[in-house]
Protein backbone atom coordinates (compact mmCIF):
# COMPACT_ATOMS: atom_id res chain seq x y z
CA UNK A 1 34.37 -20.09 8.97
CA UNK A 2 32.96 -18.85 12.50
CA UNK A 3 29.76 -18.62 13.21
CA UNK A 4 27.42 -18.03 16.00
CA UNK A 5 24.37 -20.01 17.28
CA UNK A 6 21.71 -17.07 16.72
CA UNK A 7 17.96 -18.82 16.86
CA UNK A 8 17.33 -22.19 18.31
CA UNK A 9 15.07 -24.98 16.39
CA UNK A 10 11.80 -23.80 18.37
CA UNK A 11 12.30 -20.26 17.44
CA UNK A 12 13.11 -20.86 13.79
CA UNK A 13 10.24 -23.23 13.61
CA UNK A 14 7.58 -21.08 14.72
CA UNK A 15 8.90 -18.00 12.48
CA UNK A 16 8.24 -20.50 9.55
CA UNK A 17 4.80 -21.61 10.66
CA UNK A 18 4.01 -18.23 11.31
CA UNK A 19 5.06 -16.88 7.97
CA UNK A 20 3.23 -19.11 5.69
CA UNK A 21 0.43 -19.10 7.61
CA UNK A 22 0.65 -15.18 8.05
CA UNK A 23 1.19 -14.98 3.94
CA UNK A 24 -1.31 -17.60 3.04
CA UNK A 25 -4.05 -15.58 5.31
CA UNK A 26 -3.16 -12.43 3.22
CA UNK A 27 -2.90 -14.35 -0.04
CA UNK A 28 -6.56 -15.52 0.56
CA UNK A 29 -7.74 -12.82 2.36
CA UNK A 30 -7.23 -9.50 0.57
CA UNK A 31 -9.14 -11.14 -2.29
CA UNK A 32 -12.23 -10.84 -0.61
CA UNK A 33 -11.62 -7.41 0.32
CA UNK A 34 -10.80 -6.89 -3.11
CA UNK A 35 -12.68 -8.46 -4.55
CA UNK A 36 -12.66 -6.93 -8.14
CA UNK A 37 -9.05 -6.25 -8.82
CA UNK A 38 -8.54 -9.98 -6.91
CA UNK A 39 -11.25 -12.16 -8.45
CA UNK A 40 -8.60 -14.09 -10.20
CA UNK A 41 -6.87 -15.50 -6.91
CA UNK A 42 -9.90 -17.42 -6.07
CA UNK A 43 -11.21 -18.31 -9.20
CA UNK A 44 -7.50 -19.76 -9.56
CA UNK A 45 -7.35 -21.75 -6.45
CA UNK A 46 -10.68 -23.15 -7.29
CA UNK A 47 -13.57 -20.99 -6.16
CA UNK A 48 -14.80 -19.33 -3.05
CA UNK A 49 -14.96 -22.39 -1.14
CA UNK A 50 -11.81 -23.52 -1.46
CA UNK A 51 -10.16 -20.51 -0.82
CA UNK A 52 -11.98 -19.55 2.01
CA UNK A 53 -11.19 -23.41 3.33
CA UNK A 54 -7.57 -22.62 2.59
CA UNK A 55 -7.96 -19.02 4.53
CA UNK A 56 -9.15 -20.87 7.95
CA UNK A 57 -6.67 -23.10 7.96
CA UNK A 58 -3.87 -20.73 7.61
CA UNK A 59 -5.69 -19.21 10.56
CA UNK A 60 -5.91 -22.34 13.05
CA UNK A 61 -1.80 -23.09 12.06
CA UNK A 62 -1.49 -19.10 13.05
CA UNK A 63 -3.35 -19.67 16.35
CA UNK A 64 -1.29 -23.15 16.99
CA UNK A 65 1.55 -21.35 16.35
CA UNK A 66 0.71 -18.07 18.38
CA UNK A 67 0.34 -20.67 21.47
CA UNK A 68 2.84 -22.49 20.74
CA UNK A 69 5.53 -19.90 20.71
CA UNK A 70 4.16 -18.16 23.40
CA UNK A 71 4.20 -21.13 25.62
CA UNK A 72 8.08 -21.70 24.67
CA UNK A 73 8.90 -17.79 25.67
CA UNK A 74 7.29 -17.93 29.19
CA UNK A 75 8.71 -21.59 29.99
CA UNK A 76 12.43 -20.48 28.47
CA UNK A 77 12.13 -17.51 30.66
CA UNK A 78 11.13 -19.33 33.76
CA UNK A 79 13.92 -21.76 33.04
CA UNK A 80 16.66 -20.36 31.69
CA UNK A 81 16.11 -16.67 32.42
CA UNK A 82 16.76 -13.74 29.64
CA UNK A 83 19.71 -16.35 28.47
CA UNK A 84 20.97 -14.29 25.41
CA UNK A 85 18.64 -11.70 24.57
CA UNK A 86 18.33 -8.71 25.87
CA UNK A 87 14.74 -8.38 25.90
CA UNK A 88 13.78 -7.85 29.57
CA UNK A 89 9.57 -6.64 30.10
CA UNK A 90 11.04 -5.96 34.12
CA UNK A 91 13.59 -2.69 33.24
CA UNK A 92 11.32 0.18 32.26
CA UNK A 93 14.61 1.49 30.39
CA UNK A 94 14.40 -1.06 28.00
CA UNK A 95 10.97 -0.21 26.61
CA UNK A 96 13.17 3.50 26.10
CA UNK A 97 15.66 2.01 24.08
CA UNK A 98 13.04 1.02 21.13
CA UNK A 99 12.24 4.80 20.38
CA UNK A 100 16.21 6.30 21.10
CA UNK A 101 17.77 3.56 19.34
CA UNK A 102 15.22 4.39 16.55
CA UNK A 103 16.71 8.00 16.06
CA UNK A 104 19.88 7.49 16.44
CA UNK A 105 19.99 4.75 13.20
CA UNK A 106 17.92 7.24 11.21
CA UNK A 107 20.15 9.78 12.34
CA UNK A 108 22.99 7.36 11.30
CA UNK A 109 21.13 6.09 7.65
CA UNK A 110 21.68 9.58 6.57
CA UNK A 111 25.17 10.48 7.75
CA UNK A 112 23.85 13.07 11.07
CA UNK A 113 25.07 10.55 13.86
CA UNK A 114 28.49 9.45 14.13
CA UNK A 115 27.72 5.96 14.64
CA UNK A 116 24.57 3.39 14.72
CA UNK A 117 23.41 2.16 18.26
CA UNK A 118 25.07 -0.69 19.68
CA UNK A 119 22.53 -3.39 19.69
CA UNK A 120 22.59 -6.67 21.49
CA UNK A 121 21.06 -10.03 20.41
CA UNK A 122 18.07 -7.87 18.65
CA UNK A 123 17.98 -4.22 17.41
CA UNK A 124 15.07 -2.14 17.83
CA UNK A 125 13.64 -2.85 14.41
CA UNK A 126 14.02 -6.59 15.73
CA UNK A 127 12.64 -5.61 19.26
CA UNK A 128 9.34 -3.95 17.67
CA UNK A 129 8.41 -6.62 15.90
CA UNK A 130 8.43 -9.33 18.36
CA UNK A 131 6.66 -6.94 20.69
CA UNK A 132 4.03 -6.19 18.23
CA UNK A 133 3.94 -9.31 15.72
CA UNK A 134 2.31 -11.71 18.45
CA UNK A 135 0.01 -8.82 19.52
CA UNK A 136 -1.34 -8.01 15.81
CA UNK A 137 -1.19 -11.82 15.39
CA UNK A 138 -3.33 -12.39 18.50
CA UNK A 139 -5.92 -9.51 17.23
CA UNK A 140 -6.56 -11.81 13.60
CA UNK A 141 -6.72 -14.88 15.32
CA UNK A 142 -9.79 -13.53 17.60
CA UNK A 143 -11.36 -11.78 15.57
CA UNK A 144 -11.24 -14.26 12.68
CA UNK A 145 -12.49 -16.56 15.15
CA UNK A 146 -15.65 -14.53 15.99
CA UNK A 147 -16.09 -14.20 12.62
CA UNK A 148 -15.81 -18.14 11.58
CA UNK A 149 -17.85 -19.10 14.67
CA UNK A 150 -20.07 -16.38 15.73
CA UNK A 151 -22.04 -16.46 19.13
CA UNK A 152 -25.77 -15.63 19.43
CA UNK A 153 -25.08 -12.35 20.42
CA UNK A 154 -23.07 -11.31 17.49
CA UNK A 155 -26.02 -12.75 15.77
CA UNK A 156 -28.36 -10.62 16.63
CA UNK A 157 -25.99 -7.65 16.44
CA UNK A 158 -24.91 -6.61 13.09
CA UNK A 159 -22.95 -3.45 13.69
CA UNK A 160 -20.88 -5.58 16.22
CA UNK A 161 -20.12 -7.88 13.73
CA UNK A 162 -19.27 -4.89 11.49
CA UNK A 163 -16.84 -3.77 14.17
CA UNK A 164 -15.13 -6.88 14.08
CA UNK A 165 -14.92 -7.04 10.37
CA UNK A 166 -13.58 -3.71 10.42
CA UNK A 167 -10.52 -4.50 12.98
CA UNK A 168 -9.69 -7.87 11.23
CA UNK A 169 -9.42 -6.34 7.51
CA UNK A 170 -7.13 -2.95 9.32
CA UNK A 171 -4.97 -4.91 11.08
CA UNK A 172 -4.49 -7.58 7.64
CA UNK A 173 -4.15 -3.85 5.57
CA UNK A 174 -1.42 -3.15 8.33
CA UNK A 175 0.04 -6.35 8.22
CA UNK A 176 1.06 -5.92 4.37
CA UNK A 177 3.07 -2.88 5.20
CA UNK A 178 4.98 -4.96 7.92
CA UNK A 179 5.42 -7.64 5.76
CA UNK A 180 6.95 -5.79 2.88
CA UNK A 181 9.14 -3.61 5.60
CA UNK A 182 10.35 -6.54 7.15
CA UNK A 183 11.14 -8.64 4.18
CA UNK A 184 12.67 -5.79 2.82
CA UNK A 185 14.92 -4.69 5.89
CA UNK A 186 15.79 -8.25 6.72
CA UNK A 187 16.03 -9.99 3.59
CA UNK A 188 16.44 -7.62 0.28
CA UNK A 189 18.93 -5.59 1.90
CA UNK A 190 22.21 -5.62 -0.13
CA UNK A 191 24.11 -7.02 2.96
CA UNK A 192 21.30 -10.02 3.21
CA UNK A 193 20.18 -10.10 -0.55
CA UNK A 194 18.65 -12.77 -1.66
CA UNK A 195 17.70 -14.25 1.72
CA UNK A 196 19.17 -13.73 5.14
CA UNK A 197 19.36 -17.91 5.94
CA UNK A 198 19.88 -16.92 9.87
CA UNK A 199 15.88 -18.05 11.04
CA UNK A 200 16.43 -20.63 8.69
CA UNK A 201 19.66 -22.17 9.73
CA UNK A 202 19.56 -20.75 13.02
CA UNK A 203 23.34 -19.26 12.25
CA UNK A 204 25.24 -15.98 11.69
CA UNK A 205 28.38 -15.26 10.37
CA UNK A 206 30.68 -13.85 13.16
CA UNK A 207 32.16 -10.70 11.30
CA UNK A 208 28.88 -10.30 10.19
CA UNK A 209 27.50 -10.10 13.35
CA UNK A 210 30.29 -8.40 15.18
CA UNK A 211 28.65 -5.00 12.98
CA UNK A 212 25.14 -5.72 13.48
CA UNK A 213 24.89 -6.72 17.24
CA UNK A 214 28.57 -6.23 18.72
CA UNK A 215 27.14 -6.46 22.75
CA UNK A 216 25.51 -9.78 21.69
CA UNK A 217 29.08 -11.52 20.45
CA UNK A 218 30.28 -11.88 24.28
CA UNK A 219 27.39 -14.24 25.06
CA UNK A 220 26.69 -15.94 21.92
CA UNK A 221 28.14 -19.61 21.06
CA UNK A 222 30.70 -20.03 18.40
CA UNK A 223 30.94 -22.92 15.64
CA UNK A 224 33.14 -23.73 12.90
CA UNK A 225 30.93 -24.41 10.12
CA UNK A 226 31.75 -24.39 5.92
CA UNK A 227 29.34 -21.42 5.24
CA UNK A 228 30.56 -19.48 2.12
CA UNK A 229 32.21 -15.83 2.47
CA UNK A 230 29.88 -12.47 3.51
CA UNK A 231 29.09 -10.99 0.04
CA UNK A 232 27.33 -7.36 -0.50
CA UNK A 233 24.68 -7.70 -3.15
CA UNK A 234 23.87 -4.04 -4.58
CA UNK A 235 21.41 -5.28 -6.29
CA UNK A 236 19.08 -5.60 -2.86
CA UNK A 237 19.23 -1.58 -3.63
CA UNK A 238 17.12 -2.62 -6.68
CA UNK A 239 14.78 -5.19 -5.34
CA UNK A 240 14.36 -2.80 -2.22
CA UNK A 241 13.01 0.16 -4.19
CA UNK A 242 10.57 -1.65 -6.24
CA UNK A 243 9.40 -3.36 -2.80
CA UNK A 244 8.80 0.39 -1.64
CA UNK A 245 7.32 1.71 -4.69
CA UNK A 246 4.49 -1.38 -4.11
CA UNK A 247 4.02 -0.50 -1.01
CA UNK A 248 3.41 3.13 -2.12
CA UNK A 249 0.59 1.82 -4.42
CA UNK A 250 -0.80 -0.44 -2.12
CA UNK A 251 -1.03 2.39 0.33
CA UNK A 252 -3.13 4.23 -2.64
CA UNK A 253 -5.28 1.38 -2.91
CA UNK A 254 -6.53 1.55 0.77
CA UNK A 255 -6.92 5.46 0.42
CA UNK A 256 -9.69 4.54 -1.85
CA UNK A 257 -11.24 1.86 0.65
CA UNK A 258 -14.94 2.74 1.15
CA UNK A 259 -16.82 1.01 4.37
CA UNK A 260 -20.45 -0.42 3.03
CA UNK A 261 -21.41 -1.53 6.16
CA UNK A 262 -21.77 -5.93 6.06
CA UNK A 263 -21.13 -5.85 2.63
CA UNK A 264 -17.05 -5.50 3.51
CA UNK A 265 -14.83 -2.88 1.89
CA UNK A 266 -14.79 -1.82 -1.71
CA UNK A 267 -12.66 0.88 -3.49
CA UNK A 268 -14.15 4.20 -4.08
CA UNK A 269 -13.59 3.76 -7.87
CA UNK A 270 -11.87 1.81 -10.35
CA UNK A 271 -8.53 2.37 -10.52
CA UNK A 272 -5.59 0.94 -12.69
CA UNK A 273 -3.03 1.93 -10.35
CA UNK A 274 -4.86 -0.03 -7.50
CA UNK A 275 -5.58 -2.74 -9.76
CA UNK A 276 -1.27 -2.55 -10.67
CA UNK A 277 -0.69 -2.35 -6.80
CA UNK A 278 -2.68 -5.00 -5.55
CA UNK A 279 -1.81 -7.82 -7.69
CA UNK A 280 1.89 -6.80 -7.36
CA UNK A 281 1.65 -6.88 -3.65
CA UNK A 282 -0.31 -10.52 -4.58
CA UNK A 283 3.19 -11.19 -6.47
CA UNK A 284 5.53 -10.31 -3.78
CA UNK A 285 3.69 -12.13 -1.34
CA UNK A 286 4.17 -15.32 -3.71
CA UNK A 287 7.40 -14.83 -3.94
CA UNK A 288 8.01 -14.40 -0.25
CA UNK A 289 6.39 -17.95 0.08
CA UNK A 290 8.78 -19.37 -2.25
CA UNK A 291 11.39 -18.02 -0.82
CA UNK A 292 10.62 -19.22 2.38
CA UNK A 293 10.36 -22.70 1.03
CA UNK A 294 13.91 -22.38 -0.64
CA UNK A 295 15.21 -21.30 2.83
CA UNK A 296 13.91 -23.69 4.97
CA UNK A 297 14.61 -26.54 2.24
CA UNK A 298 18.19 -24.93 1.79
CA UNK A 299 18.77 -25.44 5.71
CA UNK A 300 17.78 -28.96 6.01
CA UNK A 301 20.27 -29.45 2.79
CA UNK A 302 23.00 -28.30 4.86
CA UNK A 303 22.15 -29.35 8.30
């Protein structure tokens, strides 16, 4: 069967990194936030200490890999150029694309545009996250790093450490939302259902791709390889909806956040639909870890 060469080892490498790290940090993390509907997550990894140990060095592993894939982009692009990919930071046009491209596939997803957008290497879903994922990424990895190692001036000034608190817990709350939304786009979809293998084998099916990013097929590099027929799951219809409906109560849950000042967040009241929302989104994010784990062991299998 054909199939293209669609992410190289450094790429798929520091997608991997970055996800466990990202979904260990979260894991860890929105326990302390929530702290009563959570309690079991570090009781179960064996007490605050350990789980806090665990948090930090999810966090250095994010940081490593934050440099690591950052120094990769700007030596590629000195070296090689855009190669592929047709993200380009020197067109202003391109930065237009994101928010067009957007309307058009809504437009599209419910039958008002004749046809989706023709996207290259990456679509605009694609192109929003790897504009935004390093940036958010970079944002946790400060922040958390005030907060681990905290200067004498932050000493001395509490409501600047409760600024900091504040923009590392927001950006982790928006961080579940992307997580869930990208797993769910990219992975539970019925065409990708139950995992898309592309960042972990680096490949794509060619018919597969030739609907998904038809300008890209021109410049991409073909291979034979024995990778089983394209199959539509309908059950990823299934699997997608309960993904949304947890995200739905997981948006409830932060509706009830209260602010009490360096003590952290807590929820207004006590809820059973938070308590239902939070330790499914605690679920899904355990499940996303396996399944990265099954992916990346499934491509060394095969390689």
């Amino acid at each position: 069967m054909k199939e293209l060469i669609r992410f190289s080892t450094a790429q798929r490498s520091a997608h991997f990194l970055a996800s466990i790290a990202g979904l260990t940090l979260l894991i860890t993390g929105l326990p302390i936030t929530f702290s009563d509907q959570l309690r079991w997550v570090i009781d179960a990894m064996g007490g605050p200490v350990v789980s806090m140990l665990v948090h930090r060095i999810a966090g250095v592993i994010l940081a490593f890999t934050l440099a690591y894939f950052g120094t990769y982009f700007v030596v590629e692009r000195l070296t090689r150029g855009r190669g592929d990919s047709n993200i380009t930071f020197t067109n202003p046009k391109f930065f237009l694309t994101i928010p067009t491209d957007m309307i058009v596939d809504m437009l599209w997803t419910f039958n008002l545009a004749k046809e989706r957008p023709k996207s290259g290497k990456y679509d605009w879903i694609m192109v929003a996250d790897i504009l935004t994922v390093p940036t958010f990424c970079l944002v946790e990895v400060i922040t958390g790093a005030l907060l681990w190692f905290p200067f004498p001036v932050l000493s001395f000034n509490p409501g600047l450490v409760l600024l900091i608190r504040t923009v590392h817990v927001w950006v982790a709350v928006f961080a579940i939302f992307f997580v869930f939304a990208h797993a769910t786009i990219l992975h539970w979809t019925p065409g990708n259902y139950p995992i898309n293998m592309g960042i972990f084998n680096g490949l794509i099916q060619k018919h597969k791709a030739e609907g998904e990013f038809p300008e890209w097929i021109p410049v991409a590099t073909e291979v034979e390889t024995d990778a089983k027929p394209y199959k539509f799951h309908p059950i990823g219809y299934v699997v997608g909806t309960i993904s949304c409906g947890l995200m739905l109560l997981a948006a409830y849950s932060v509706y009830l956040l209260a602010n009490e000042g360096l003590a952290g967040f807590r929820l207004l009241q006590e809820s059973p639909i938070a308590f239902v929302g939070l330790n499914g989104v605690i679920g899904i994010l355990s499940v996303y870890v396996l399944f990265s784990l099954y992916g990346l062991s499934k491509a060394i299998s095969e390689s």
